[in-house]
PDB file of N, CA and C in Angstrom:
ATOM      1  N   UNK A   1     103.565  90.602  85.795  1.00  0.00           N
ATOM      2  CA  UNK A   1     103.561  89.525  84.836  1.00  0.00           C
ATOM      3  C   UNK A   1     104.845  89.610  83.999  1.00  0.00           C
ATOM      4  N   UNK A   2     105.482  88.489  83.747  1.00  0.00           N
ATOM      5  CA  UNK A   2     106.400  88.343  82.772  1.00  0.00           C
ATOM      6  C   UNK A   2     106.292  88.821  81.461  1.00  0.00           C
ATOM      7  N   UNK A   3     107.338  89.590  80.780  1.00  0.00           N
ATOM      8  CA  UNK A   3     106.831  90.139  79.524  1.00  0.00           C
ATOM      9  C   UNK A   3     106.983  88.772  78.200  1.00  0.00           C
ATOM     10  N   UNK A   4     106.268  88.619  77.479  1.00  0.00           N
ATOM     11  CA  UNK A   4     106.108  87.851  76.928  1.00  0.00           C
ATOM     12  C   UNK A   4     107.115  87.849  75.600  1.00  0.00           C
ATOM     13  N   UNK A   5     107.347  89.312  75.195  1.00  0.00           N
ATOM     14  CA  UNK A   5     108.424  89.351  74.414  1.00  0.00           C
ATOM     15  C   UNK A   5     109.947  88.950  74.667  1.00  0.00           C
ATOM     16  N   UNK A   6     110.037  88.698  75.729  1.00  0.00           N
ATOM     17  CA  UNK A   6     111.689  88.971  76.484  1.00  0.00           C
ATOM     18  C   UNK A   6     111.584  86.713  76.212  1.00  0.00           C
ATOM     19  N   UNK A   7     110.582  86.289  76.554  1.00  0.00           N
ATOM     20  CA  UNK A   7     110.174  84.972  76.652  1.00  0.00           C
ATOM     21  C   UNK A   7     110.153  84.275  74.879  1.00  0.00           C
ATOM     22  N   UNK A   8     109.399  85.197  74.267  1.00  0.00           N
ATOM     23  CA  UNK A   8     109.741  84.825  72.806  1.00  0.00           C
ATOM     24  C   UNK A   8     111.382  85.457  72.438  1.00  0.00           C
ATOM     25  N   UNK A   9     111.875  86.188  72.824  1.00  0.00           N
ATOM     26  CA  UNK A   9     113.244  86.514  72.812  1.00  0.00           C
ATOM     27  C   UNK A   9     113.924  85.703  73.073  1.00  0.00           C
ATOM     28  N   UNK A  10     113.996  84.874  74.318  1.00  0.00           N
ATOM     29  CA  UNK A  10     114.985  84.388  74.358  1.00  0.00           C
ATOM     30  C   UNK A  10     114.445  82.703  74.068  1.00  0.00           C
ATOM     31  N   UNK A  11     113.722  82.388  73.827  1.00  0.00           N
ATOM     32  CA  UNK A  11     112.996  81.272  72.640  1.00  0.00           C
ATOM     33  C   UNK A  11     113.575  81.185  71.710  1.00  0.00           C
ATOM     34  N   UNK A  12     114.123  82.329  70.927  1.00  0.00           N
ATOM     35  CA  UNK A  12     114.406  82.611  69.660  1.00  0.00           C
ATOM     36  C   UNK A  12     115.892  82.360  69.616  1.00  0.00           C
ATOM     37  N   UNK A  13     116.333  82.868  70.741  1.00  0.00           N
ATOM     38  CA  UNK A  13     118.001  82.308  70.847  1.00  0.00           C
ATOM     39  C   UNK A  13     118.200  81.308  71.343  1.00  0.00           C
ATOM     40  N   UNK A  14     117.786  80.714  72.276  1.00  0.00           N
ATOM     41  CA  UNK A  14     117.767  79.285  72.077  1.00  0.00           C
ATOM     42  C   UNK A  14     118.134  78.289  71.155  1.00  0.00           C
ATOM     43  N   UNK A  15     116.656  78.453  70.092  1.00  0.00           N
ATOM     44  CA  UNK A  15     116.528  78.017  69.040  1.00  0.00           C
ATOM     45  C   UNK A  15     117.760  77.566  68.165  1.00  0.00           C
ATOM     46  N   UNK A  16     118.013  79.467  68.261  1.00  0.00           N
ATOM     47  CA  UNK A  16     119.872  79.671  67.533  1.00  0.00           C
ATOM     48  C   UNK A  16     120.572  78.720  67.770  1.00  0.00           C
ATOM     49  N   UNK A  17     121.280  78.257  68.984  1.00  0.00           N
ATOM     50  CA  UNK A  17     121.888  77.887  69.329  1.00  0.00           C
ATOM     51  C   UNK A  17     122.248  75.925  69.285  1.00  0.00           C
ATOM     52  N   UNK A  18     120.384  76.009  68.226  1.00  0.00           N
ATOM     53  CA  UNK A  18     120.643  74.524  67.865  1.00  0.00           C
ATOM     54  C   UNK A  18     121.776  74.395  66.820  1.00  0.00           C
ATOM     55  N   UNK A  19     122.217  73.035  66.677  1.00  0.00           N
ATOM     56  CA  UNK A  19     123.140  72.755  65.721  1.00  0.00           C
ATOM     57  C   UNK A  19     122.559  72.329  64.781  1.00  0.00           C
ATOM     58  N   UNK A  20     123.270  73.139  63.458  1.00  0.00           N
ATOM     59  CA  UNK A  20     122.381  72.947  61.994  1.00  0.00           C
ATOM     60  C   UNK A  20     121.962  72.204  61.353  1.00  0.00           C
ATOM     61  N   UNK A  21     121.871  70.954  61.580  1.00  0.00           N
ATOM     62  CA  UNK A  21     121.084  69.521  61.315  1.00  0.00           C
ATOM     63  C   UNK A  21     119.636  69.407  62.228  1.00  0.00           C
ATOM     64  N   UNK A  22     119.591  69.983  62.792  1.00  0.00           N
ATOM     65  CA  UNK A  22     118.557  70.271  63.476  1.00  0.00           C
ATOM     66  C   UNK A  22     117.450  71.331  63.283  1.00  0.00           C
ATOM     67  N   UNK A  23     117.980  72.588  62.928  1.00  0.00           N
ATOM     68  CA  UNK A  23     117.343  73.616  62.332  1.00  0.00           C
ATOM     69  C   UNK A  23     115.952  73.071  61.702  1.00  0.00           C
ATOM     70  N   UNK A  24     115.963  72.243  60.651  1.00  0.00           N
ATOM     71  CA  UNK A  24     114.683  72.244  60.278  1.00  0.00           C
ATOM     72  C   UNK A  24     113.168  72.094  61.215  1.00  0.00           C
ATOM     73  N   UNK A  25     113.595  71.891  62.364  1.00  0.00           N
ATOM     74  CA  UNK A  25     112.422  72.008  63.176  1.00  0.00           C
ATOM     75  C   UNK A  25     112.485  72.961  64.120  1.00  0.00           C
ATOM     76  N   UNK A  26     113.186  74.268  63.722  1.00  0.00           N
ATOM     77  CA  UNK A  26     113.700  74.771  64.487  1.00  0.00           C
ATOM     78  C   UNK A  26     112.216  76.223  65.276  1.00  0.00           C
ATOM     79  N   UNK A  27     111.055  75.522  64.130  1.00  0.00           N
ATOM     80  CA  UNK A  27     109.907  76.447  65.087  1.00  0.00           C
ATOM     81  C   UNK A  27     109.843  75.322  66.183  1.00  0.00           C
ATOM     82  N   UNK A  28     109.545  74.285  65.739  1.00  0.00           N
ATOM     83  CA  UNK A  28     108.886  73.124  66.558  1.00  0.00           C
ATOM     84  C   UNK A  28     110.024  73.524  67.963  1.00  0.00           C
ATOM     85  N   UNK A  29     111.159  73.812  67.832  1.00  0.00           N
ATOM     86  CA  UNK A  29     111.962  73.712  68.856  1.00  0.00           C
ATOM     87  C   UNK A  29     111.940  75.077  69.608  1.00  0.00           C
ATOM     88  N   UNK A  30     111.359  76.096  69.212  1.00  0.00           N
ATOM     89  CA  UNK A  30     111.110  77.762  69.724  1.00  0.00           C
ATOM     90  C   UNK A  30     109.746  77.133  70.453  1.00  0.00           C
ATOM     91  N   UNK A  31     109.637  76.772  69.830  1.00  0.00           N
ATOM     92  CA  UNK A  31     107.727  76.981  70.217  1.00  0.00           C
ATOM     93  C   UNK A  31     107.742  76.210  72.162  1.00  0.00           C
ATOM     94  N   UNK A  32     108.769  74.836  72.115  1.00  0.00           N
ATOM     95  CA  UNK A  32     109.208  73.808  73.058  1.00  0.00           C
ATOM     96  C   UNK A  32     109.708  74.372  74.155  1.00  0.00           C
ATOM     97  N   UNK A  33     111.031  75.277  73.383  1.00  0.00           N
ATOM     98  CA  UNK A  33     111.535  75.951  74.198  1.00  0.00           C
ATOM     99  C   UNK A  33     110.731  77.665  74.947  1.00  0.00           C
ATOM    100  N   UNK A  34     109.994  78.166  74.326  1.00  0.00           N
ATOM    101  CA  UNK A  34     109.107  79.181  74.836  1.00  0.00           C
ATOM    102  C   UNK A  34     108.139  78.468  76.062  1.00  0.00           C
ATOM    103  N   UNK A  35     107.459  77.522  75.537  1.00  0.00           N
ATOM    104  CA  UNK A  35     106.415  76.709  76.956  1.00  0.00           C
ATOM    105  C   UNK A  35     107.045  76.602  77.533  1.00  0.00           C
ATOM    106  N   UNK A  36     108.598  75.675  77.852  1.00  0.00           N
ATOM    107  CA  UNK A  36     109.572  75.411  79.119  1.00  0.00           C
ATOM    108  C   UNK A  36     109.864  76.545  79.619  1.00  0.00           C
ATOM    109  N   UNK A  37     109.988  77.587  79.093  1.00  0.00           N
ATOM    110  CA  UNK A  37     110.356  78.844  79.723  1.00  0.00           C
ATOM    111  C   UNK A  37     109.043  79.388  80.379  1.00  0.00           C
ATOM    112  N   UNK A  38     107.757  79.066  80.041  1.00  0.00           N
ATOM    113  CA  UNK A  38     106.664  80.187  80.577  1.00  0.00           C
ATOM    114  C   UNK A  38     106.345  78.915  82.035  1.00  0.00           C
ATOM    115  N   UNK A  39     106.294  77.849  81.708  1.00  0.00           N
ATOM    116  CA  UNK A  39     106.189  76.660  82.504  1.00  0.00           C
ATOM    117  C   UNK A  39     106.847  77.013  83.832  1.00  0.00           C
ATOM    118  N   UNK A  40     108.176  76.927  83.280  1.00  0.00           N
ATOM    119  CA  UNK A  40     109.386  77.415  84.536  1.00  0.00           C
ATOM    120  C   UNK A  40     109.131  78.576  85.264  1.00  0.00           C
ATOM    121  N   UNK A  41     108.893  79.695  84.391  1.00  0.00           N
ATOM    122  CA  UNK A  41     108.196  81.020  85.303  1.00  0.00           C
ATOM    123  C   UNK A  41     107.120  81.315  86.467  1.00  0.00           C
ATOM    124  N   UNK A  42     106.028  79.978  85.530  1.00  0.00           N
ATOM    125  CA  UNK A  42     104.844  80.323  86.363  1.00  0.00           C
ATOM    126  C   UNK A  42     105.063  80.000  87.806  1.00  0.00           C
ATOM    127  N   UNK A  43     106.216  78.703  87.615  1.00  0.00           N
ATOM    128  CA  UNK A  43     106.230  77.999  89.314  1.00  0.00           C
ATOM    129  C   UNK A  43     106.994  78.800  90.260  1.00  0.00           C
ATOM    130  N   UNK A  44     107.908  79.830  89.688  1.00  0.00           N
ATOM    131  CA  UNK A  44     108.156  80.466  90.947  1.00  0.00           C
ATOM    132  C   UNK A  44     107.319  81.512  90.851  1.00  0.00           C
ATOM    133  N   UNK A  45     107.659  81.931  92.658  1.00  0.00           N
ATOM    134  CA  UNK A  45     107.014  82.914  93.189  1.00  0.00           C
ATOM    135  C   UNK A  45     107.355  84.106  93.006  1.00  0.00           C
ATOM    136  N   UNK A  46     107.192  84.651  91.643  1.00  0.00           N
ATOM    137  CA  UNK A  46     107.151  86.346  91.562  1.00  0.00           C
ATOM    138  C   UNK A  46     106.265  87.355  91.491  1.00  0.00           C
ATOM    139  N   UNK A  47     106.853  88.228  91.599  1.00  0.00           N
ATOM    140  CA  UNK A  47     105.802  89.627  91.684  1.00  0.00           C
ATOM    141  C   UNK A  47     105.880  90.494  91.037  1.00  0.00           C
ATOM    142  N   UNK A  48     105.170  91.018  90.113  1.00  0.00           N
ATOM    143  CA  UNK A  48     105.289  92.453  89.544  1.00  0.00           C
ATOM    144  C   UNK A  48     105.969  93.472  89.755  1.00  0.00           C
ATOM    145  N   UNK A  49     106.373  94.031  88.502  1.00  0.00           N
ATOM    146  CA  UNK A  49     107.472  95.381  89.200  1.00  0.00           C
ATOM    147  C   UNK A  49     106.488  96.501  90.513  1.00  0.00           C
ATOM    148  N   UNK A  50     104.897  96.853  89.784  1.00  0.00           N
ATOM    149  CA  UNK A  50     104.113  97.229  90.761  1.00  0.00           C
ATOM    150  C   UNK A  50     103.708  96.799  92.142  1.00  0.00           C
ATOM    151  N   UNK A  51     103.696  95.746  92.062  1.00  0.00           N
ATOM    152  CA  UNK A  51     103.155  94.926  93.429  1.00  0.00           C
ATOM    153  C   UNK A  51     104.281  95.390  94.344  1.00  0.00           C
ATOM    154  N   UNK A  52     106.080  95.217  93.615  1.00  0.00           N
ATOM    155  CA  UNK A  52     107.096  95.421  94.344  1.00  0.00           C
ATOM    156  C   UNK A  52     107.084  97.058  94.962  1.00  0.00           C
ATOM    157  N   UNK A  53     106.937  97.499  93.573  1.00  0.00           N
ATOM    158  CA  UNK A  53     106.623  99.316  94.054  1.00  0.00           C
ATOM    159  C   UNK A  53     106.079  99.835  95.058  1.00  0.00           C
ATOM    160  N   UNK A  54     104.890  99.295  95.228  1.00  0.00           N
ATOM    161  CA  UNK A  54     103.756  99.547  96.000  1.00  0.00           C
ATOM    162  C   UNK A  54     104.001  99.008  97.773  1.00  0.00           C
ATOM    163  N   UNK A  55     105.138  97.397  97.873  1.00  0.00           N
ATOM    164  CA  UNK A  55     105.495  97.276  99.014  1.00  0.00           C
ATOM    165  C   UNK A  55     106.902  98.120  99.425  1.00  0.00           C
ATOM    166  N   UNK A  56     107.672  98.424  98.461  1.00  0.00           N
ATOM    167  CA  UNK A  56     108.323  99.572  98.703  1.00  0.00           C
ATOM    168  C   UNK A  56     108.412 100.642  99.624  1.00  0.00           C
ATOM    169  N   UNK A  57     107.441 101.291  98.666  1.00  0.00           N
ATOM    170  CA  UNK A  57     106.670 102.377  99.216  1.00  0.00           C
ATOM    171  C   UNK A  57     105.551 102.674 100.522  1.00  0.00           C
ATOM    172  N   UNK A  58     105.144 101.070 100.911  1.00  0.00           N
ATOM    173  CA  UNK A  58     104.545 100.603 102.555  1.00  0.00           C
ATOM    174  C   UNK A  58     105.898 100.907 103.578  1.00  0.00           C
ATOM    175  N   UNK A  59     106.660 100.068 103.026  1.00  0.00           N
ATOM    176  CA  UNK A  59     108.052  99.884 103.906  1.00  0.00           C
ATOM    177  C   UNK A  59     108.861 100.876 104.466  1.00  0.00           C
ATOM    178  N   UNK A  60     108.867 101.845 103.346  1.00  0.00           N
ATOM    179  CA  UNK A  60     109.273 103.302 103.135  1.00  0.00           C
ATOM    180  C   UNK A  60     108.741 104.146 104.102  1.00  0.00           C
ATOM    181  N   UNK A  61     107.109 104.257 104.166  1.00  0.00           N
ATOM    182  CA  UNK A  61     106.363 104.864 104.746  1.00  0.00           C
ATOM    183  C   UNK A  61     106.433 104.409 106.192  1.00  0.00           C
ATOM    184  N   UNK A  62     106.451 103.007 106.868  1.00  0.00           N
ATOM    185  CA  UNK A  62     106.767 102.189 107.959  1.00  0.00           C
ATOM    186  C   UNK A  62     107.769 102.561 108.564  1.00  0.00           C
ATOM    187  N   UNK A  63     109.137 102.409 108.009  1.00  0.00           N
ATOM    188  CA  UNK A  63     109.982 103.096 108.761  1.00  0.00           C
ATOM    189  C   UNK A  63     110.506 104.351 108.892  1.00  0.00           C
ATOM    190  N   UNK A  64     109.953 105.293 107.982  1.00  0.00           N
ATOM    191  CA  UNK A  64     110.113 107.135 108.614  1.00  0.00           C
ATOM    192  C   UNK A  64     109.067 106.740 109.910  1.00  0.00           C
ATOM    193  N   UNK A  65     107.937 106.143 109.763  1.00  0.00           N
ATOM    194  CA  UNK A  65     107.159 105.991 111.062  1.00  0.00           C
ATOM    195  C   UNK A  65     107.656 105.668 112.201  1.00  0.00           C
ATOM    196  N   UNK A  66     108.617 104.628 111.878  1.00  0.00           N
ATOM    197  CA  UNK A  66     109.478 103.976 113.269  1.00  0.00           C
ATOM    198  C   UNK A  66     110.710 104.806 113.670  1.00  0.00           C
ATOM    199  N   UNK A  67     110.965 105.641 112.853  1.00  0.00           N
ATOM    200  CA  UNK A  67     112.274 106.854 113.010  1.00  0.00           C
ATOM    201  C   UNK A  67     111.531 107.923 113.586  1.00  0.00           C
ATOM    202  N   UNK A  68     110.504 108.291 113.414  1.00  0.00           N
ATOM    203  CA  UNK A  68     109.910 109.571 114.315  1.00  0.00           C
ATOM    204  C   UNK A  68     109.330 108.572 115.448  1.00  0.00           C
ATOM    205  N   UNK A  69     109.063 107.642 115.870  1.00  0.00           N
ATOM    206  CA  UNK A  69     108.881 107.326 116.921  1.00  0.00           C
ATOM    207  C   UNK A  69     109.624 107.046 117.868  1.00  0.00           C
ATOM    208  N   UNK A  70     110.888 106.604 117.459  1.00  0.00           N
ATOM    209  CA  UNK A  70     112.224 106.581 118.113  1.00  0.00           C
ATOM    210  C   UNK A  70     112.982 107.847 118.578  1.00  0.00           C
ATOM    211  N   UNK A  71     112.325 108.460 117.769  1.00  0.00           N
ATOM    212  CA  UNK A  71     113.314 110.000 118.411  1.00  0.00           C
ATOM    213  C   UNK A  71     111.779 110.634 119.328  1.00  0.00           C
ATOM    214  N   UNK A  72     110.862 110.521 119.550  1.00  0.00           N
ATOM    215  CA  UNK A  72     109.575 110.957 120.271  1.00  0.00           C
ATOM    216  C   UNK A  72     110.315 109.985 121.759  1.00  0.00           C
ATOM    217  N   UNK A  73     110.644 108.418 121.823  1.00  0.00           N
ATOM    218  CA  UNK A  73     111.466 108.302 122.925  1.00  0.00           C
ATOM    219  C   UNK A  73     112.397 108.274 123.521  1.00  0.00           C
ATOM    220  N   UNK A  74     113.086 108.857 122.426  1.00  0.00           N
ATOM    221  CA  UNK A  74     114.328 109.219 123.343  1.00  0.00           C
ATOM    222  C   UNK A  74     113.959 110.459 124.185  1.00  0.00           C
ATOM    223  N   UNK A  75     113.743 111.253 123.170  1.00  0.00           N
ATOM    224  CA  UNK A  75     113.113 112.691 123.693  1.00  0.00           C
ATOM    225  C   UNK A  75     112.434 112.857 124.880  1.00  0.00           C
ATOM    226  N   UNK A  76     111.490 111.938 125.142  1.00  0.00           N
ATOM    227  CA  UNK A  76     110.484 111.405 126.562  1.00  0.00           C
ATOM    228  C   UNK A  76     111.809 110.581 127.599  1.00  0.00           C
ATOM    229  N   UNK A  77     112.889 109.323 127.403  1.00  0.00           N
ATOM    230  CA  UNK A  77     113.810 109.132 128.580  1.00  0.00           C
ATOM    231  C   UNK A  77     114.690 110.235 128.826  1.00  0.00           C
ATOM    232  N   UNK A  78     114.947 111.057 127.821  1.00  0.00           N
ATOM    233  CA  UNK A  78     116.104 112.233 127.891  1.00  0.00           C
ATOM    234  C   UNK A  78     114.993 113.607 129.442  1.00  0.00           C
ATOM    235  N   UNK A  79     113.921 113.817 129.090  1.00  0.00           N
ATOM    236  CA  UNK A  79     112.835 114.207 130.009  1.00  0.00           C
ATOM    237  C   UNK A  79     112.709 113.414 131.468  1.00  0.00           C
ATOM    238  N   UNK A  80     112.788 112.204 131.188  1.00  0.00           N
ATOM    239  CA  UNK A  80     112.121 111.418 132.373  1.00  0.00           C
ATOM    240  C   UNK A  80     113.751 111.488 133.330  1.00  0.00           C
ATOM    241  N   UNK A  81     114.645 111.605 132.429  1.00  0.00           N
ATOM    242  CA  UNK A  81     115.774 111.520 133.193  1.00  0.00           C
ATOM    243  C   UNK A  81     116.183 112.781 133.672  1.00  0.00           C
ATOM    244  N   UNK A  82     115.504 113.897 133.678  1.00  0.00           N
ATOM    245  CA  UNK A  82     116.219 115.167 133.767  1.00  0.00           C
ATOM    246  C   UNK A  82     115.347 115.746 134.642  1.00  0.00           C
ATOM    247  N   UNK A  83     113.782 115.146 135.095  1.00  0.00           N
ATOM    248  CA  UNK A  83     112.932 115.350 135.784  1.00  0.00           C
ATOM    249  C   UNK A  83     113.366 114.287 137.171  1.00  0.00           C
ATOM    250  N   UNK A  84     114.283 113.019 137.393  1.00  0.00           N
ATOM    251  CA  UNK A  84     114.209 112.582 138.396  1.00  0.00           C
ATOM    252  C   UNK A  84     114.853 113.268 139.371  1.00  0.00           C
ATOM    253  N   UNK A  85     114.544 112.728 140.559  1.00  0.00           N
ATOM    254  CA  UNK A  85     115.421 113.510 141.546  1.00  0.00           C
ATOM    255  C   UNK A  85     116.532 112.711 142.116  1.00  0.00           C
ATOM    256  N   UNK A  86     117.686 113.718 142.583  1.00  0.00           N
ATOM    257  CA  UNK A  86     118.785 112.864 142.490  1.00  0.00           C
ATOM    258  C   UNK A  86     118.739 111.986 144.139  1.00  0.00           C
ATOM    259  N   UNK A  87     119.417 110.818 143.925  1.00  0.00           N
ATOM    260  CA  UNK A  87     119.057 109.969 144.992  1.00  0.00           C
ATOM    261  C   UNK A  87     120.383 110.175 146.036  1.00  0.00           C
TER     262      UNK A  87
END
């Protein structure tokens, strides 16, 4: 989940960045600018730093799997080739 402080953070600079005739509504304009920002978030497709961790660590585990299986055949053609007979 998005941290909600980083979202009121940068709400807040935003805000700043109105020009000072404007300021006086300048919650009304945090508050505008915080929903457009959580709005915008929700629609893309992200994932948690955990969720990411956790496929990481599948992926991780997947391919030491596919590296010891790759050297189990070489190991078996390096055999199959040293067992044929020569033609």
């Amino acid at each position: 989940m998005i941290d909600l402080n980083h979202i009121d953070d940068l709400a807040r600079r935003l805000s700043d960045l109105v020009p000072p005739g404007l300021r006086d509504s300048r919650e009304e304009l945090q508050a505008t600018f915080k929903s457009a920002l959580q709005a915008g978030l929700a629609k893309l497709d992200l994932v948690t730093r955990e969720e990411f961790e956790v496929q990481r660590a599948v992926l991780l585990r997947t391919r030491e799997k596919l590296e010891a299986l790759e050297h189990v055949v070489t190991t078996l053609e390096l055999r199959q080739s040293q067992t044929k007979p020569n033609d």
